[in-house]
PDB file of N, CA and C in Angstrom:
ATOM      1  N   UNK A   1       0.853  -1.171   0.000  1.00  0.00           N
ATOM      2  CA  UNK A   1       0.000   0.000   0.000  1.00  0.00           C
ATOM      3  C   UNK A   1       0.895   1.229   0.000  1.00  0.00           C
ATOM      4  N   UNK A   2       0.520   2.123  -0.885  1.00  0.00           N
ATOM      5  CA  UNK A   2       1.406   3.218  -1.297  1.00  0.00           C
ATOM      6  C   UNK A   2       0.783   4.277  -0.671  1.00  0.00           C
ATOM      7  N   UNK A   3       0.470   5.150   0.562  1.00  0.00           N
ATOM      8  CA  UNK A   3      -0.857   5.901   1.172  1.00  0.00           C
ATOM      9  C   UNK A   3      -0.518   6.921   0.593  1.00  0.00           C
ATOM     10  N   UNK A   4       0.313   7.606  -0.098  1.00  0.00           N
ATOM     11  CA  UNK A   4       0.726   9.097  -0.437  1.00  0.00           C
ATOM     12  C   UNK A   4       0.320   8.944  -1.909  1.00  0.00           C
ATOM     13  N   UNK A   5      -0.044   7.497  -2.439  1.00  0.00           N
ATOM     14  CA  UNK A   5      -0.587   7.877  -4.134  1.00  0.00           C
ATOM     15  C   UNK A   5      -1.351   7.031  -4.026  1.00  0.00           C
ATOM     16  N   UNK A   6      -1.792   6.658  -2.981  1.00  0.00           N
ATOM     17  CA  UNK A   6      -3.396   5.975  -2.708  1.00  0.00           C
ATOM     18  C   UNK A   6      -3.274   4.862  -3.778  1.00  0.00           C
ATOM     19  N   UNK A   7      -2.048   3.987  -3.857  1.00  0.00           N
ATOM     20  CA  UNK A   7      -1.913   2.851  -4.432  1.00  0.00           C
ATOM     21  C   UNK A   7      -2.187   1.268  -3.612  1.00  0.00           C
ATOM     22  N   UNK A   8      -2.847   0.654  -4.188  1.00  0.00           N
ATOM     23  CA  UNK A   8      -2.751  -0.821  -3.879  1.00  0.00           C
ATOM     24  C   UNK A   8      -2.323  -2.257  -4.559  1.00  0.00           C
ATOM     25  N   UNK A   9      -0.965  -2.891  -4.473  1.00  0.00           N
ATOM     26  CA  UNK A   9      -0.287  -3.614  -4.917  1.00  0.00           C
ATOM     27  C   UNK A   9      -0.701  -5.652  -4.216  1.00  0.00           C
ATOM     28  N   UNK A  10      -1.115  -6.159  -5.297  1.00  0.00           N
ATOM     29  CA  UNK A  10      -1.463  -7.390  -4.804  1.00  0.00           C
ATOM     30  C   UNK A  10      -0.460  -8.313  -4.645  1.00  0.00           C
ATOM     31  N   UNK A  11      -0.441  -8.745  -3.188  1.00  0.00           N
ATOM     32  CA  UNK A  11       0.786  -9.792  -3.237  1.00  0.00           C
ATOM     33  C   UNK A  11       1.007 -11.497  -3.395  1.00  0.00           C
ATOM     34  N   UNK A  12      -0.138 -11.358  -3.439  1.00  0.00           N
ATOM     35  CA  UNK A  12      -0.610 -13.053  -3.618  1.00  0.00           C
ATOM     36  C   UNK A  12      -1.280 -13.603  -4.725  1.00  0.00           C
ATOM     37  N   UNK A  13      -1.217 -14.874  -5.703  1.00  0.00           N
ATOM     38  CA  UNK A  13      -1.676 -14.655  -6.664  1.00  0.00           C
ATOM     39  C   UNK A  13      -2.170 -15.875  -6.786  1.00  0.00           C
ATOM     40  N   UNK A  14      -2.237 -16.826  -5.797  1.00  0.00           N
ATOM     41  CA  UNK A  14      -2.572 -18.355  -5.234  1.00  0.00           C
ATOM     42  C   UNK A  14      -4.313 -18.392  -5.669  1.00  0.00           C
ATOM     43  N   UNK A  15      -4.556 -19.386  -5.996  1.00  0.00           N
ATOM     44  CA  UNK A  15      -6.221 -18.876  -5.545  1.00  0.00           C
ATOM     45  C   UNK A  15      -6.572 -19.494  -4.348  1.00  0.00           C
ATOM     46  N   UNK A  16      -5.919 -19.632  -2.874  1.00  0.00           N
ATOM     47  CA  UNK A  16      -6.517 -19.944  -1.987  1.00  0.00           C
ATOM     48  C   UNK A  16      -6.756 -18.888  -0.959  1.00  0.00           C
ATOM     49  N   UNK A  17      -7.308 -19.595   0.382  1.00  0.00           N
ATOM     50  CA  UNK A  17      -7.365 -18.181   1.041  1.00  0.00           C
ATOM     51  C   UNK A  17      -5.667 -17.672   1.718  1.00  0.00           C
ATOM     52  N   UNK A  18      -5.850 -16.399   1.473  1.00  0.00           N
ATOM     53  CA  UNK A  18      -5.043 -16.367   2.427  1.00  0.00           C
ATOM     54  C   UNK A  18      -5.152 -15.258   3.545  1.00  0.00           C
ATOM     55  N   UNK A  19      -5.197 -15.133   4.337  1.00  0.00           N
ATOM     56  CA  UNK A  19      -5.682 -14.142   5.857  1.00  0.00           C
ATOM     57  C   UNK A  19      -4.620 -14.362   6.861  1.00  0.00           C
ATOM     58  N   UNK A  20      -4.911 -12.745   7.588  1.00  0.00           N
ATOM     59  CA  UNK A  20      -4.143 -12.887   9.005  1.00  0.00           C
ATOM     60  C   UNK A  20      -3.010 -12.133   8.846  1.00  0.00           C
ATOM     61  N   UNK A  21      -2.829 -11.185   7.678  1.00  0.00           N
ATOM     62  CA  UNK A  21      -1.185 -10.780   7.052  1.00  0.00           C
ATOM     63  C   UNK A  21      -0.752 -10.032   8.179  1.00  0.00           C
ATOM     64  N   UNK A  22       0.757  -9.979   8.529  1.00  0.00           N
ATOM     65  CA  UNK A  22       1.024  -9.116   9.789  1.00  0.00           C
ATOM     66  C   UNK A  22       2.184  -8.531   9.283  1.00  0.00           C
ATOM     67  N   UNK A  23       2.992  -7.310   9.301  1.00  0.00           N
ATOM     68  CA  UNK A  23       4.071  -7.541   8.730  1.00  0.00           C
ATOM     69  C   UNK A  23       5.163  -7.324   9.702  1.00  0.00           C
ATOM     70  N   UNK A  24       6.256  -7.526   9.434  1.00  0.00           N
ATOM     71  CA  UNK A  24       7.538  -7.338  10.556  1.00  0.00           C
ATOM     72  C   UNK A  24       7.858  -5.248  10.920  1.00  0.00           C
ATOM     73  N   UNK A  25       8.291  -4.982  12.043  1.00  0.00           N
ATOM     74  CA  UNK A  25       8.330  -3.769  12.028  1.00  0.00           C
ATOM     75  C   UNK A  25       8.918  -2.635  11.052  1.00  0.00           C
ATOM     76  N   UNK A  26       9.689  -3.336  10.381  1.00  0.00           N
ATOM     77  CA  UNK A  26      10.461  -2.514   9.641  1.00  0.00           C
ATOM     78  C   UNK A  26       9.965  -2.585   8.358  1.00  0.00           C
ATOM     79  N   UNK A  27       8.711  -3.628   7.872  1.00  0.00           N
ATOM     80  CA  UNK A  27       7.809  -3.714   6.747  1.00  0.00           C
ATOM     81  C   UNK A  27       8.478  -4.535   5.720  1.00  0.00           C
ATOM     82  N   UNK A  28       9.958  -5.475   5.728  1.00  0.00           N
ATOM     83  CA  UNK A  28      10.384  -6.017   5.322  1.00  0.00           C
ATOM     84  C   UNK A  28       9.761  -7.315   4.683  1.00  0.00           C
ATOM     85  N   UNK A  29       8.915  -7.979   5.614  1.00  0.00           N
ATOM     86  CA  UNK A  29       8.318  -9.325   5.743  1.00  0.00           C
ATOM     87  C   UNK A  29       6.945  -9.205   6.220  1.00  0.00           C
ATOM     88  N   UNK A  30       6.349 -10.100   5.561  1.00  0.00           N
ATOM     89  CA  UNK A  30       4.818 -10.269   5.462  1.00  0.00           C
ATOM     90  C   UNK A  30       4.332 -11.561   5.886  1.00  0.00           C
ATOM     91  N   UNK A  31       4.213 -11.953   6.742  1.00  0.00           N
ATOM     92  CA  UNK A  31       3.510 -13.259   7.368  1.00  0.00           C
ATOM     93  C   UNK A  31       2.309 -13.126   7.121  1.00  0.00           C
ATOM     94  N   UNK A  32       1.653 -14.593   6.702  1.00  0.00           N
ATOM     95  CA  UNK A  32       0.102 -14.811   6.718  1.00  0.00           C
ATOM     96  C   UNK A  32      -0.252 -16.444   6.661  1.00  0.00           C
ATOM     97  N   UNK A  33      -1.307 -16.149   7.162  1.00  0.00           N
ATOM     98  CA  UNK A  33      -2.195 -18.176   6.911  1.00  0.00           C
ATOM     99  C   UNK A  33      -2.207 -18.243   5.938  1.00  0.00           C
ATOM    100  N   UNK A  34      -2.855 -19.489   5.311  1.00  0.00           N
ATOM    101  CA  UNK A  34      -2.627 -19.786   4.031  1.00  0.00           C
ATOM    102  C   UNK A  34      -3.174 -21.401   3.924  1.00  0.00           C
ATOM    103  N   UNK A  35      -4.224 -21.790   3.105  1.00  0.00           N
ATOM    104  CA  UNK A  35      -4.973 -23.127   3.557  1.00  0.00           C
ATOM    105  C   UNK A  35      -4.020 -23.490   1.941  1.00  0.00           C
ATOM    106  N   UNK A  36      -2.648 -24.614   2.119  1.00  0.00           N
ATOM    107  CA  UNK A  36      -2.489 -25.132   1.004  1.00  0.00           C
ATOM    108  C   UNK A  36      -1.878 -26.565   1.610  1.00  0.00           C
ATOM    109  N   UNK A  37      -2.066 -27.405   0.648  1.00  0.00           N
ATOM    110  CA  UNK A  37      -1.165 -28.718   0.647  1.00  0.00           C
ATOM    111  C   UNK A  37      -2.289 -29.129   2.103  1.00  0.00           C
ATOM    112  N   UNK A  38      -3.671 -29.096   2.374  1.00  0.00           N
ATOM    113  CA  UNK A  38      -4.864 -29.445   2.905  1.00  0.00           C
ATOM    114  C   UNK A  38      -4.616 -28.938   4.500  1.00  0.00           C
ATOM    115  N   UNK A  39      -3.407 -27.983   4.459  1.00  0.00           N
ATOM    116  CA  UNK A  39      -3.847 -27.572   5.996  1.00  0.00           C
ATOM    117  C   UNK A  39      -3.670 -25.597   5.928  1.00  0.00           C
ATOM    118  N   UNK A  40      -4.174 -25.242   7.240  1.00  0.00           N
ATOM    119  CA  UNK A  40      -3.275 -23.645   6.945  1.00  0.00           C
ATOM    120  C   UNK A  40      -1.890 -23.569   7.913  1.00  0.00           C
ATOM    121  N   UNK A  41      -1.031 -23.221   7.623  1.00  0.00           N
ATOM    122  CA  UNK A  41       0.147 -22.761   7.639  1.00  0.00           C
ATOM    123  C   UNK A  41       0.607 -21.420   7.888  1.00  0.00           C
ATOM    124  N   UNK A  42       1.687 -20.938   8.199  1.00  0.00           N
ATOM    125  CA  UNK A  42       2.149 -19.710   7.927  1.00  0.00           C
ATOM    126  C   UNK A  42       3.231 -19.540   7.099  1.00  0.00           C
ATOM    127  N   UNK A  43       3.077 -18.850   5.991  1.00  0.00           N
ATOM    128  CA  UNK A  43       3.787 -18.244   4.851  1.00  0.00           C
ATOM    129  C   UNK A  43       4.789 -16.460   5.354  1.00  0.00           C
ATOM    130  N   UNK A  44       5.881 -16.223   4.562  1.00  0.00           N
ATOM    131  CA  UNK A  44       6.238 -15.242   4.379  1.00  0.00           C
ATOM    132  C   UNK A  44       6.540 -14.656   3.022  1.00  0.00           C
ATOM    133  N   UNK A  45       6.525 -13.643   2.807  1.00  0.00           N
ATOM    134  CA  UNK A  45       6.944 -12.800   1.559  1.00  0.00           C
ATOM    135  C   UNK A  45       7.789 -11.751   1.867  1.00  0.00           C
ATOM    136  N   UNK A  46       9.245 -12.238   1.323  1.00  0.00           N
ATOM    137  CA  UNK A  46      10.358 -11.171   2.282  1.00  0.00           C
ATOM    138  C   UNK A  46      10.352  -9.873   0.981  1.00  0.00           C
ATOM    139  N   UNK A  47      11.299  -8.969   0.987  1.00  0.00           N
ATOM    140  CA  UNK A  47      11.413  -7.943   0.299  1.00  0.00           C
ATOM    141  C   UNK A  47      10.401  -6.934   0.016  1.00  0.00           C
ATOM    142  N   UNK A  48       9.991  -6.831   1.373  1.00  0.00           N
ATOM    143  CA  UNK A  48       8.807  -5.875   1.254  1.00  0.00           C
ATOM    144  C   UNK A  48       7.452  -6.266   0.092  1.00  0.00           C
ATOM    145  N   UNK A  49       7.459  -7.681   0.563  1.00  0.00           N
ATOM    146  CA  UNK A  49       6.203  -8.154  -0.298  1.00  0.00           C
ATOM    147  C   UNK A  49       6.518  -8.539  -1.676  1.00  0.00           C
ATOM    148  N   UNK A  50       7.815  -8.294  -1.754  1.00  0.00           N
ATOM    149  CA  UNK A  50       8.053  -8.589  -3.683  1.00  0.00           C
ATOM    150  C   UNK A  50       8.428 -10.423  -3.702  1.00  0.00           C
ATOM    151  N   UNK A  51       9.390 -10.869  -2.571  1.00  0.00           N
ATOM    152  CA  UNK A  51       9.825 -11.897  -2.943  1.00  0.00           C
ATOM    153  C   UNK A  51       9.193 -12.974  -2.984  1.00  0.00           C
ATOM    154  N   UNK A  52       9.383 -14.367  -3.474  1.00  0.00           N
ATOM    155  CA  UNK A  52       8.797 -15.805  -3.258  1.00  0.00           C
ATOM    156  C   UNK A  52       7.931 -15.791  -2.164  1.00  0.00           C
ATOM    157  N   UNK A  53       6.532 -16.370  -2.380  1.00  0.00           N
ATOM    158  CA  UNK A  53       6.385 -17.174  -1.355  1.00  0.00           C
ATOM    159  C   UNK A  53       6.985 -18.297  -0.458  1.00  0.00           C
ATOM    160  N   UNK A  54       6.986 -18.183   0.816  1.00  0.00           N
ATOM    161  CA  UNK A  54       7.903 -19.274   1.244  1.00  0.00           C
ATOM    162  C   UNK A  54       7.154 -19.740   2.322  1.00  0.00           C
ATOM    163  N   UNK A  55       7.065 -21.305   2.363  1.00  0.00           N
ATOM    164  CA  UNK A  55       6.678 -21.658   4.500  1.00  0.00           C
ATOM    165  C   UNK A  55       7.607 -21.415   5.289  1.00  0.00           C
ATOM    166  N   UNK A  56       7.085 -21.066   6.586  1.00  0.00           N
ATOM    167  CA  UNK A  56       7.621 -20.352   7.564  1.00  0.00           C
ATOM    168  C   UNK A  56       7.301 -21.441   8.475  1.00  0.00           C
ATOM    169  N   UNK A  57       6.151 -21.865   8.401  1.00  0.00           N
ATOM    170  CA  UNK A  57       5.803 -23.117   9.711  1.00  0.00           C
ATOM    171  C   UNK A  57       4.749 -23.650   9.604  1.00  0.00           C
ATOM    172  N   UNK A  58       4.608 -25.093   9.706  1.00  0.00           N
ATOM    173  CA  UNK A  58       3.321 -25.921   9.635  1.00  0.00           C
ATOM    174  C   UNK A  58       3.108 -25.770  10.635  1.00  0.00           C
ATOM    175  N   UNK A  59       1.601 -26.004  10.671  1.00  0.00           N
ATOM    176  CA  UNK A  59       0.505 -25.960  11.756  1.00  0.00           C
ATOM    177  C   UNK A  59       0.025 -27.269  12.027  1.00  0.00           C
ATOM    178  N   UNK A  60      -0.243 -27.671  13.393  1.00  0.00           N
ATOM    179  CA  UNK A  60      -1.297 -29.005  13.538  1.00  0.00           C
ATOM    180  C   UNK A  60      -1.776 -28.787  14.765  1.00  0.00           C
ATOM    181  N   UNK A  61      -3.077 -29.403  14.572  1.00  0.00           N
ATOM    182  CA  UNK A  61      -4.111 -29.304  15.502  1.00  0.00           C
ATOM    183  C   UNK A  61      -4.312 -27.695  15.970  1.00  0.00           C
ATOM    184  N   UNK A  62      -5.055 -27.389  16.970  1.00  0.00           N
ATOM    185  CA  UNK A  62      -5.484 -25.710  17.576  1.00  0.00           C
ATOM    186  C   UNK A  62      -3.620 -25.085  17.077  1.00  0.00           C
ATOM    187  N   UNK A  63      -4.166 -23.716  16.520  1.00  0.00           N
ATOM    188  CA  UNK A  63      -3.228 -22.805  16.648  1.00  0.00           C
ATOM    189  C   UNK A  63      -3.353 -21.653  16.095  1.00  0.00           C
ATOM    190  N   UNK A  64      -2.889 -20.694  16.322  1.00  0.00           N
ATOM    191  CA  UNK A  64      -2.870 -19.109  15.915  1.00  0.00           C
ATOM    192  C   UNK A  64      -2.213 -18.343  14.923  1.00  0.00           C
ATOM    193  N   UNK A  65      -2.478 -17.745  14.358  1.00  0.00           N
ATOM    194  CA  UNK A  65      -1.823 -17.033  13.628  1.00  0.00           C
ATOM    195  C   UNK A  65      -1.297 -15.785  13.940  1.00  0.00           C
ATOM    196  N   UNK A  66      -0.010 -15.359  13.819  1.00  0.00           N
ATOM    197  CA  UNK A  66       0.607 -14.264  13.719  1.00  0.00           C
ATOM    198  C   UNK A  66      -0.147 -12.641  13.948  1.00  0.00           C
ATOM    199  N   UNK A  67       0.127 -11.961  15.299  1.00  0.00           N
ATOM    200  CA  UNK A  67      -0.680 -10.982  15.099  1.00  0.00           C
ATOM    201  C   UNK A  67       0.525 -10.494  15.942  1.00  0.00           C
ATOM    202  N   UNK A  68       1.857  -9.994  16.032  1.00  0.00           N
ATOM    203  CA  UNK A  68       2.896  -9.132  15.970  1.00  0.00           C
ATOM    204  C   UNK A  68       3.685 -10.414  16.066  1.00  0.00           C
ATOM    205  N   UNK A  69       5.264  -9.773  15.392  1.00  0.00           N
ATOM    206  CA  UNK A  69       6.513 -10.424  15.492  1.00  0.00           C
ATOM    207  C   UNK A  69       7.359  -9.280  14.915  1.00  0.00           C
TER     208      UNK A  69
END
């Protein structure tokens, strides 16, 4: 999100869901859930949202998603 030219840049291009995005303080990294390979997970997108998707950590059974790091 660009707020000074009221731009919005899509970072995901999966067609699943993905929710929960948090990003690191310095806006570097983008954590989020992500229901793929039949579970949700947490994903990152380093380079300020430009780079690869990558897993960060499987999930099993009860668990939370990312809401600061």
């Amino acid at each position: 999100i660009e707020l000074d030219r009221n731009v919005l840049t899509r970072l995901t291009v999966e067609p699943r869901e993905n929710r929960d995005a948090n990003w690191t303080r310095d806006g570097q990294v983008l954590a989020f859930g992500s229901i793929r390979e039949g579970t949700r997970n947490i994903y990152v997108k380093r380079d300020g949202g430009t780079g690869p998707t990558e897993l960060l950590l499987r999930l099993e059974g009860d668990f939370g998603l990312p809401v600061d790091w």
